[in-house]
Protein backbone atom coordinates (compact mmCIF):
# COMPACT_ATOMS: atom_id res chain seq x y z
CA UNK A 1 -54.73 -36.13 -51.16
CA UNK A 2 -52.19 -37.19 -53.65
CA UNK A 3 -53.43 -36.55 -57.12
CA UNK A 4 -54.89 -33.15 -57.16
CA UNK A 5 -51.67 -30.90 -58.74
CA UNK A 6 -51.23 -31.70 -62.63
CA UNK A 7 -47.70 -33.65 -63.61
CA UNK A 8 -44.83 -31.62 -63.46
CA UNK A 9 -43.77 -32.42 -67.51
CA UNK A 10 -47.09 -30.40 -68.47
CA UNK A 11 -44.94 -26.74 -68.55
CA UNK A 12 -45.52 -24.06 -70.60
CA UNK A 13 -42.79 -23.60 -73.16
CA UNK A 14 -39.91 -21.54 -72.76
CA UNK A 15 -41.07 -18.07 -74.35
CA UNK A 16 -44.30 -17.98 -71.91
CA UNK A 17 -42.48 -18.93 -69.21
CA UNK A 18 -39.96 -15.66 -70.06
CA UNK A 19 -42.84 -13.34 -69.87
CA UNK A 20 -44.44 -14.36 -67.30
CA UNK A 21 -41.02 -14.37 -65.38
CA UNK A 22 -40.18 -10.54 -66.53
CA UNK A 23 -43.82 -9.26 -66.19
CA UNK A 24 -43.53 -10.86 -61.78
CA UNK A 25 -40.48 -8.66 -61.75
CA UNK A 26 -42.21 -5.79 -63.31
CA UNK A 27 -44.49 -6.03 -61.15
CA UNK A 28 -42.44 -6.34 -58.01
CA UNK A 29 -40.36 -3.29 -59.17
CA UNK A 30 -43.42 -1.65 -59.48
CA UNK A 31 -45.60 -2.18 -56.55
CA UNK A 32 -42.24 -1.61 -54.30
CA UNK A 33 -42.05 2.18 -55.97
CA UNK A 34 -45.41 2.74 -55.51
CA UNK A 35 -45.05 1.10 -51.63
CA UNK A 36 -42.25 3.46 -51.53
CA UNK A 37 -44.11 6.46 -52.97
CA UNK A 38 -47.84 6.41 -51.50
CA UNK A 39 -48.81 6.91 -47.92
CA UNK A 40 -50.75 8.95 -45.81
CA UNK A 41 -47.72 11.53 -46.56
CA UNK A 42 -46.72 11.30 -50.02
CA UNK A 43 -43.28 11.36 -51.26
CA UNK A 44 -42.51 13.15 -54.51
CA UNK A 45 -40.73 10.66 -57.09
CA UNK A 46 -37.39 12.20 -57.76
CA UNK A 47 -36.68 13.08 -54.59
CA UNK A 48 -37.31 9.30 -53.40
CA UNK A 49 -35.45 8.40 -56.53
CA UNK A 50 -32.29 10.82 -55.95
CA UNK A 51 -32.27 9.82 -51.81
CA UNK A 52 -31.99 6.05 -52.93
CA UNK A 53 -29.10 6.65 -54.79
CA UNK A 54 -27.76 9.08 -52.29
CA UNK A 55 -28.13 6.11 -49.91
CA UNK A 56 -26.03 3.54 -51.88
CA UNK A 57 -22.50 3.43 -50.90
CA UNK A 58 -19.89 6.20 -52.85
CA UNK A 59 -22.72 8.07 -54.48
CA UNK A 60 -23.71 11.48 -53.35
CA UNK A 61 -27.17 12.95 -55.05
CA UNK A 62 -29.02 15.83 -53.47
CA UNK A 63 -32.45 15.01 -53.18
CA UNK A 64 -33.91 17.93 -51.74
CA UNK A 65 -36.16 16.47 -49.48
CA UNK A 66 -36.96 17.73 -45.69
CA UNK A 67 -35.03 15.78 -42.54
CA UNK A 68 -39.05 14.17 -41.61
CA UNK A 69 -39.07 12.87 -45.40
CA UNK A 70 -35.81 11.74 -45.92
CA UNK A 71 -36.73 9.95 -42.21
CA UNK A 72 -40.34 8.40 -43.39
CA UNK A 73 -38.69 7.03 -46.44
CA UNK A 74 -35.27 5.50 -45.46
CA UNK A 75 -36.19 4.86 -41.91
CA UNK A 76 -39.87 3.86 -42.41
CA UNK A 77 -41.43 2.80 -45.51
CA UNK A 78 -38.04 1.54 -47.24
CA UNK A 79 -37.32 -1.48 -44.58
CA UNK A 80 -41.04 -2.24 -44.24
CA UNK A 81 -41.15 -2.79 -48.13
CA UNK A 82 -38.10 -4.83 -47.71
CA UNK A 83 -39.69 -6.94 -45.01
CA UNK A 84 -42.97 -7.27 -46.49
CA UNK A 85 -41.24 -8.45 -49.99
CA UNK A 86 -39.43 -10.99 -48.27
CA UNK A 87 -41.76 -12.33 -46.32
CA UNK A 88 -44.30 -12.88 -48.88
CA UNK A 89 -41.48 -14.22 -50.63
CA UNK A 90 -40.69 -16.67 -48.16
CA UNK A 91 -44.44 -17.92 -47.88
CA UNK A 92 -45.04 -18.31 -51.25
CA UNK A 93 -42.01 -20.33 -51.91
CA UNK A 94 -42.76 -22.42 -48.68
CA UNK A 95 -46.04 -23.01 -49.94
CA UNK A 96 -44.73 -23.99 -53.23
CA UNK A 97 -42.94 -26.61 -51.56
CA UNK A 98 -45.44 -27.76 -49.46
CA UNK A 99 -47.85 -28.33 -52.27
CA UNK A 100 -45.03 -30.33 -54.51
CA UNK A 101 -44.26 -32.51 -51.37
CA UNK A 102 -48.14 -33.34 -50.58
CA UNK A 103 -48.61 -33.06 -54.52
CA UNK A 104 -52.01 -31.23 -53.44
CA UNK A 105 -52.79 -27.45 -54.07
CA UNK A 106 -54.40 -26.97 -50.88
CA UNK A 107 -51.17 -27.25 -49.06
CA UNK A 108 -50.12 -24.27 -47.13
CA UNK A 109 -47.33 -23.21 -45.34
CA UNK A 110 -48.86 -23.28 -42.20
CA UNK A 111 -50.17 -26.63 -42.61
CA UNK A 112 -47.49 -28.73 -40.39
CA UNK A 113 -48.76 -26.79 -37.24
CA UNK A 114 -46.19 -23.68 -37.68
CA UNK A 115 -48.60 -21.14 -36.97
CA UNK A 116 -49.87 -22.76 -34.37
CA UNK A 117 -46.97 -23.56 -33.11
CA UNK A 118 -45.60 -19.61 -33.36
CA UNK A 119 -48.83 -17.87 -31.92
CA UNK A 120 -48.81 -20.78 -28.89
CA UNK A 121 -45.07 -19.12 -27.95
CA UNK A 122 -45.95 -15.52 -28.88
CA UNK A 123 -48.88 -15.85 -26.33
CA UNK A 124 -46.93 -17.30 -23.66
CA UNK A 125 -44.85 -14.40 -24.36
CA UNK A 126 -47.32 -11.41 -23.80
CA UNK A 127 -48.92 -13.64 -21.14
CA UNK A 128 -45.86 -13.99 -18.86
CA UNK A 129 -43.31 -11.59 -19.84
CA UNK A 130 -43.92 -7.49 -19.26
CA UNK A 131 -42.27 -4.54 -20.90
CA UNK A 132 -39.61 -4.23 -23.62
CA UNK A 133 -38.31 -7.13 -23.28
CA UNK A 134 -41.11 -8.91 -23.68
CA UNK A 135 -41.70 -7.79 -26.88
CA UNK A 136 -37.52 -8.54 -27.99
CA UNK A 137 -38.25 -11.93 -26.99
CA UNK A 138 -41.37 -12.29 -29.51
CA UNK A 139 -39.39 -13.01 -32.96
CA UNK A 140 -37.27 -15.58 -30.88
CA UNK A 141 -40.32 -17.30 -29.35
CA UNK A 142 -42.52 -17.36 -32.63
CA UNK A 143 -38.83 -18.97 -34.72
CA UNK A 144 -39.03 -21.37 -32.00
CA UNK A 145 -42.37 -22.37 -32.09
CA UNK A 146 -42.69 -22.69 -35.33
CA UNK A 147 -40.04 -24.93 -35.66
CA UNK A 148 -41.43 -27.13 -32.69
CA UNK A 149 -45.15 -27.25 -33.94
CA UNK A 150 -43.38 -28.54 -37.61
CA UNK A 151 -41.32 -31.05 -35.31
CA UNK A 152 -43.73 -32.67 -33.87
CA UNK A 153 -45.98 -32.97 -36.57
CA UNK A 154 -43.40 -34.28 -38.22
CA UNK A 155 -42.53 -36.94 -35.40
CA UNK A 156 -46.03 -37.80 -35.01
CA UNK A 157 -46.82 -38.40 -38.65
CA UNK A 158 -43.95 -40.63 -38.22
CA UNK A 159 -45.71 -42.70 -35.56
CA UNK A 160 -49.04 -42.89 -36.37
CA UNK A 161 -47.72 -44.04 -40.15
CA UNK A 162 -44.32 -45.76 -40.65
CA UNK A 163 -44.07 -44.58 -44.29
CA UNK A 164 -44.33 -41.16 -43.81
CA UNK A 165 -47.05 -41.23 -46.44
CA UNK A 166 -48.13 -37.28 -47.40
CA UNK A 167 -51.64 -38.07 -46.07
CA UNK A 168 -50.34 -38.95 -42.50
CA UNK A 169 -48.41 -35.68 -42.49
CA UNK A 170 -51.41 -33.30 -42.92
CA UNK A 171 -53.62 -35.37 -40.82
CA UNK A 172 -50.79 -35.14 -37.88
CA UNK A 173 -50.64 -31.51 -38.31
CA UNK A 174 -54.29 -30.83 -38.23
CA UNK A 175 -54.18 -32.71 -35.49
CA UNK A 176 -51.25 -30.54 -33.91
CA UNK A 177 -52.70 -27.28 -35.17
CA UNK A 178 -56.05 -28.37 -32.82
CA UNK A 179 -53.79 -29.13 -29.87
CA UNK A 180 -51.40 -26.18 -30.00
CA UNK A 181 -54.36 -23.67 -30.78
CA UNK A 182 -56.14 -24.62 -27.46
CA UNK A 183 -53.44 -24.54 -25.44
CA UNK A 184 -53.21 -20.84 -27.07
CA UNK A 185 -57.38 -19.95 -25.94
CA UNK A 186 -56.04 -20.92 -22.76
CA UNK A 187 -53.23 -18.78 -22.22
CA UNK A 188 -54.99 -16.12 -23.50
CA UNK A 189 -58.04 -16.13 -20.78
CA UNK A 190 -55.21 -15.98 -18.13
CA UNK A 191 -54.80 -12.51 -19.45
CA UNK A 192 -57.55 -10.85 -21.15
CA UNK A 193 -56.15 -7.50 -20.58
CA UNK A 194 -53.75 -8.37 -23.39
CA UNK A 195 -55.80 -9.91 -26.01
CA UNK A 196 -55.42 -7.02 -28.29
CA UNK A 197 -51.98 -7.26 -28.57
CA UNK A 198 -52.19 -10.85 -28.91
CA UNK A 199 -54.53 -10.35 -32.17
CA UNK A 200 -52.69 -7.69 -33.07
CA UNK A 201 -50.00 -9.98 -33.56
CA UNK A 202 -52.57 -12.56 -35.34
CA UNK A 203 -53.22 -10.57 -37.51
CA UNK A 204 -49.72 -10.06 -38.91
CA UNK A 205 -47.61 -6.54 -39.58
CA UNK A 206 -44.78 -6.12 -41.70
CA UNK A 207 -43.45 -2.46 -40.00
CA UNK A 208 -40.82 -4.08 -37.35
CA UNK A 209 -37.88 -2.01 -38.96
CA UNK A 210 -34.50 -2.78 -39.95
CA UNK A 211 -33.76 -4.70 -37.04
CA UNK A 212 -36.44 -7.32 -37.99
CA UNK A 213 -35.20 -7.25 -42.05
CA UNK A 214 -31.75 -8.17 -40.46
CA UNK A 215 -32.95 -11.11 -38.32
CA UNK A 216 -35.25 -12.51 -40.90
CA UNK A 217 -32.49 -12.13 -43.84
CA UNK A 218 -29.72 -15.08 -42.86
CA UNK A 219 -32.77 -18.05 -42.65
CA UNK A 220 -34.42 -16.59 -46.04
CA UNK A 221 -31.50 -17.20 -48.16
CA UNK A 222 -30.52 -20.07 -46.74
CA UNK A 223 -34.54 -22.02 -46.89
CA UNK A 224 -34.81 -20.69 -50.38
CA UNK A 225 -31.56 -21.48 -51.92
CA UNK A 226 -32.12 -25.16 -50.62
CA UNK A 227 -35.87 -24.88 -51.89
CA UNK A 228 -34.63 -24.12 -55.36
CA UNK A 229 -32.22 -26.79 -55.64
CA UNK A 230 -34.51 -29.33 -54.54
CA UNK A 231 -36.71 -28.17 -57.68
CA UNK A 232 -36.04 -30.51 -60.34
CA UNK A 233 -36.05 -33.37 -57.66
CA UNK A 234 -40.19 -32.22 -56.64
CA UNK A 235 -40.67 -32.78 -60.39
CA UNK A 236 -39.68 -35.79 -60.41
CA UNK A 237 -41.87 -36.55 -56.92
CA UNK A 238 -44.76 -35.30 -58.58
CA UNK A 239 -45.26 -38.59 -60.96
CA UNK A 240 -45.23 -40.80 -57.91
CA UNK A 241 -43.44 -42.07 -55.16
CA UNK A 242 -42.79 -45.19 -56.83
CA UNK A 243 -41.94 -43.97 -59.88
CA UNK A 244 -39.19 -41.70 -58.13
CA UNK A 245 -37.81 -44.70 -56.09
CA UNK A 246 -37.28 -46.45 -59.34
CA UNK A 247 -35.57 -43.54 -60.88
CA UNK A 248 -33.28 -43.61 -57.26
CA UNK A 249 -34.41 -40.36 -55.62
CA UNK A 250 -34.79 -41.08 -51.60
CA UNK A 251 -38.24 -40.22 -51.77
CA UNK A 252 -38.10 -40.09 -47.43
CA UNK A 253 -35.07 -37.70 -47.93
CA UNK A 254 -36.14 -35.07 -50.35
CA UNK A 255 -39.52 -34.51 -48.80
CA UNK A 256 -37.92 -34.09 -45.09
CA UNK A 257 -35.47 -31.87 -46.87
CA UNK A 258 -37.86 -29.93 -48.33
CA UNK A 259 -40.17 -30.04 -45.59
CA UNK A 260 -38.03 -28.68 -43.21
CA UNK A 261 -36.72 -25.75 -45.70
CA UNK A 262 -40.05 -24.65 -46.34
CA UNK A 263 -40.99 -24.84 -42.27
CA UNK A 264 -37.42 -22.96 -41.84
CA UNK A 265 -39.12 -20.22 -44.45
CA UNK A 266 -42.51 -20.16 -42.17
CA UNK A 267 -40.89 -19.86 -38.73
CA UNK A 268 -38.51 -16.91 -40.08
CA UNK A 269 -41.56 -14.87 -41.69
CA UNK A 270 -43.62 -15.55 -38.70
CA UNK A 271 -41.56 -14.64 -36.01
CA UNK A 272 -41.20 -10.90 -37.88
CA UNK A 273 -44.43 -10.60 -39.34
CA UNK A 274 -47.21 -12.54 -37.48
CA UNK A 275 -49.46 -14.97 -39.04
CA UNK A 276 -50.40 -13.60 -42.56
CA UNK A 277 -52.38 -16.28 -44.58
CA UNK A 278 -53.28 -17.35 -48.22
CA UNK A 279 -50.09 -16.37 -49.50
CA UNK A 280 -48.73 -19.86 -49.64
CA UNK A 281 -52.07 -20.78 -51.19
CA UNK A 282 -52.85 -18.22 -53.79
CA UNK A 283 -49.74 -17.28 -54.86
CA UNK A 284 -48.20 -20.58 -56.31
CA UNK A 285 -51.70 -21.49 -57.89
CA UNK A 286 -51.22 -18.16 -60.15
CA UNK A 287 -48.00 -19.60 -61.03
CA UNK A 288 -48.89 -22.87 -61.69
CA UNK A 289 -51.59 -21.86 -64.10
CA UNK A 290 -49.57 -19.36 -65.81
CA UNK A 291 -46.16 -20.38 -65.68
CA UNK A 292 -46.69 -24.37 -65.68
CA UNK A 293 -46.45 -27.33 -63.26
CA UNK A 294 -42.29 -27.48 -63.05
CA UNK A 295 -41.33 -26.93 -59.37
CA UNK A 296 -37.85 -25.18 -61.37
CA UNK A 297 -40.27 -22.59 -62.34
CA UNK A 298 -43.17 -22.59 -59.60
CA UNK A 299 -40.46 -21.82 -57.42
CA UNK A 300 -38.49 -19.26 -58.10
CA UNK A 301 -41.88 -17.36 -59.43
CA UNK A 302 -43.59 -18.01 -57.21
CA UNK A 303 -40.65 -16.22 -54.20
CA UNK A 304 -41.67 -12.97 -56.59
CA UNK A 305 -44.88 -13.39 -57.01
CA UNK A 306 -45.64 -13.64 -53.31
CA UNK A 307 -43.14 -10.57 -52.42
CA UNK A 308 -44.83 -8.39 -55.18
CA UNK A 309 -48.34 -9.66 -53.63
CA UNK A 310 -47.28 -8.60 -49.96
CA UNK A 311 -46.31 -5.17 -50.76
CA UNK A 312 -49.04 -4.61 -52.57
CA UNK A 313 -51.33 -5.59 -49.54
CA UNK A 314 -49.45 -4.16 -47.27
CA UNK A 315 -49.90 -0.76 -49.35
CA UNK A 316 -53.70 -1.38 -49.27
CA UNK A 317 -53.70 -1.91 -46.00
CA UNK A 318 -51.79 1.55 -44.89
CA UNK A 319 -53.99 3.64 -47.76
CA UNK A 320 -57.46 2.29 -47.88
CA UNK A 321 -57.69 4.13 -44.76
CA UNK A 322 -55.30 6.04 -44.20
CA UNK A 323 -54.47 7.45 -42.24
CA UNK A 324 -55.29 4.35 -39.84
CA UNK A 325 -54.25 1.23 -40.82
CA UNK A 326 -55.64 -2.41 -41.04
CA UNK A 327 -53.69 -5.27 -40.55
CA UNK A 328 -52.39 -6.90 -43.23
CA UNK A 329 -53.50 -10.31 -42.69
CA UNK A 330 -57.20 -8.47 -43.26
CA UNK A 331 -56.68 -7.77 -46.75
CA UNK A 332 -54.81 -11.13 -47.59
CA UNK A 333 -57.77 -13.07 -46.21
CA UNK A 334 -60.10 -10.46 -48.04
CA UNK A 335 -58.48 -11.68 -51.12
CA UNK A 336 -57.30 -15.39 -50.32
CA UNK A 337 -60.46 -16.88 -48.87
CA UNK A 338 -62.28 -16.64 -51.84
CA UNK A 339 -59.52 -17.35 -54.08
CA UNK A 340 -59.11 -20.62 -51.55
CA UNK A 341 -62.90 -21.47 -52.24
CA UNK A 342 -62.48 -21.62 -56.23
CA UNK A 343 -59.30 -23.34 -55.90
CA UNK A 344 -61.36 -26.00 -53.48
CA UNK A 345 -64.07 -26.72 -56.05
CA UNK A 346 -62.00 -26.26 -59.02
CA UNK A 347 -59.93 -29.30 -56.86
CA UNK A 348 -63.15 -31.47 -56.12
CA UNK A 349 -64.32 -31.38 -60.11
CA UNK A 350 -60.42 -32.10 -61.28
CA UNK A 351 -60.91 -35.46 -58.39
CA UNK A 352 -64.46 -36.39 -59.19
């Protein structure tokens, strides 16, 4: 479990590492125009371009667009480009973490029972609660429950192994996942009259508004910043746990530090998005490959990468067809369970 991810001192050198960091913002820039741009109503460039900067504070540009445009792009598509950039963001840097605390590239940000945790309270939700404010009470209950189903996989990992040892930790939150996720089936046979909106929610969506971008905002800078300081300290975890002690990191400290930034990044994205997989998975393996095996690097590239990636299948998803939509945790599992398959056998040869 421990020796799959390469050391962290085999990087790419600097130069590489400068394009590969300016073409992820390229393409972030880009795929956030196009988001932008491309719908089931298009949006004619300039006019998008001149509202935007009519939109910033103390600028005035006429854009010439009608009231229902001007609406669809500022009210609409801008905040649900936003939210999908920052979610995928937030999953691909939590996965990032994940995988340089387990040193394993199968880690995933919803490994420590956080999903499971977040659809258990989102159910109970939609189960007991009816009307609006049922649904203003679902962000709240999927934060929560995320944080809980990390907690006590946490705790019992704790239990079950007195060192704390990374293979404990996944192994108490498969076993939590299991628990929490059947507690979940139960819930939702008490109500079958509202298991579409319960998969519905599965199956993630990034188009809660600005309300949601506001809510989610405060916990993403606060889990990433701490993510990206604890960078060169993951690089040093990655030769060993012994080899870290004896360089006097607190091995036990930066891993629950990490740990519970990363699960801080997964409860914020879930409880406005839904469950949207493979980002935490594909997105940092890209990275890693490209870009090197320095968490100072996987890191922060991986936050763009995984925003750029999210847009761009959240665009898919509101195109391919339009003017219907499917959800967006469709097209990230169209494109992340194979990509988990190689990465799985590419894993087993590296081992064996």
């Amino acid at each position: 479990m421990t020796g799959s991810l390469p050391p962290a001192g085999k990087v790419r050198t600097a130069g590489p590492r400068l394009l590969v960091t300016l073409a992820a913002c390229c393409l972030l820039l880009v795929s956030m125009l196009a988001a932008l741009l491309v719908g089931a109503a298009d949006i004619a460039p300039r006019g998008a371009a001149l509202q935007l900067l009519d939109w910033l504070p103390f600028v005035s540009a006429d854009s010439g667009l009608a009231p229902v445009e001007r609406a669809l792009l500022l009210e609409l598509r801008l905040p649900r480009v936003l939210l999908a950039a920052i979610v995928g963001g937030l999953l691909a840097c939590a996965g990032a973490g994940y995988q340089g605390v387990f040193r394993n590239p199968l880690a995933d940000p919803y490994l420590l029972g956080a999903a499971a945790g977040a659809g258990l309270t989102t159910t109970a939700v939609i189960v007991f609660t009816t009307g609006e404010g049922g649904t203003l009470l679902v962000p709240g209950a999927a934060f929560a429950g995320a944080i809980g189903g990390v907690m006590l996989a946490y705790a019992l990992g704790n239990v079950a192994g007195r060192g704390g040892g990374t293979a404990t930790l996944v192994l108490a939150g498969v076993a939590v996942t299991s628990f929490l996720t059947a507690i979940q089936t139960f819930l939702q046979q008490l109500d079958v009259e509202e298991l579409q909106r319960v998969y519905s929610w599965i199956l993630g969506n990034v188009g809660g508004g600005w309300e949601q971008v506001r809510l989610v905002l405060p916990y993403a800078v606060v889990s990433v910043v701490v993510m990206l300081l604890y960078g060169r300290l993951l690089d040093v975890l990655s030769v060993g746990d012994d080899e870290a002690s004896s360089l006097g990191v607190n091995v036990a400290r930066v891993r629950l530090v990490v740990l519970l930034a990363a699960s801080l990044a997964t409860a914020s994205a879930v409880a406005v998005s839904g469950l949207i997989g493979f980002v935490g998975i594909v997105v940092p393996h890209v990275v890693r490959r490209l870009a090197g095996g320095s968490y100072r690097a996987v890191l922060p590239l991986s936050l763009v990468g995984g925003a750029a990636f999210l847009v761009v299948a959240d665009l898919v998803a509101r195109t391919v067809i339009a003017p219907a939509e499917l959800p967006i945790g469709v097209v990230t599992a169209f494109t992340g369970a194979p990509f988990f398959v190689t990465v799985l056998r590419l894993t087993r040869r590296v081992e064996t």
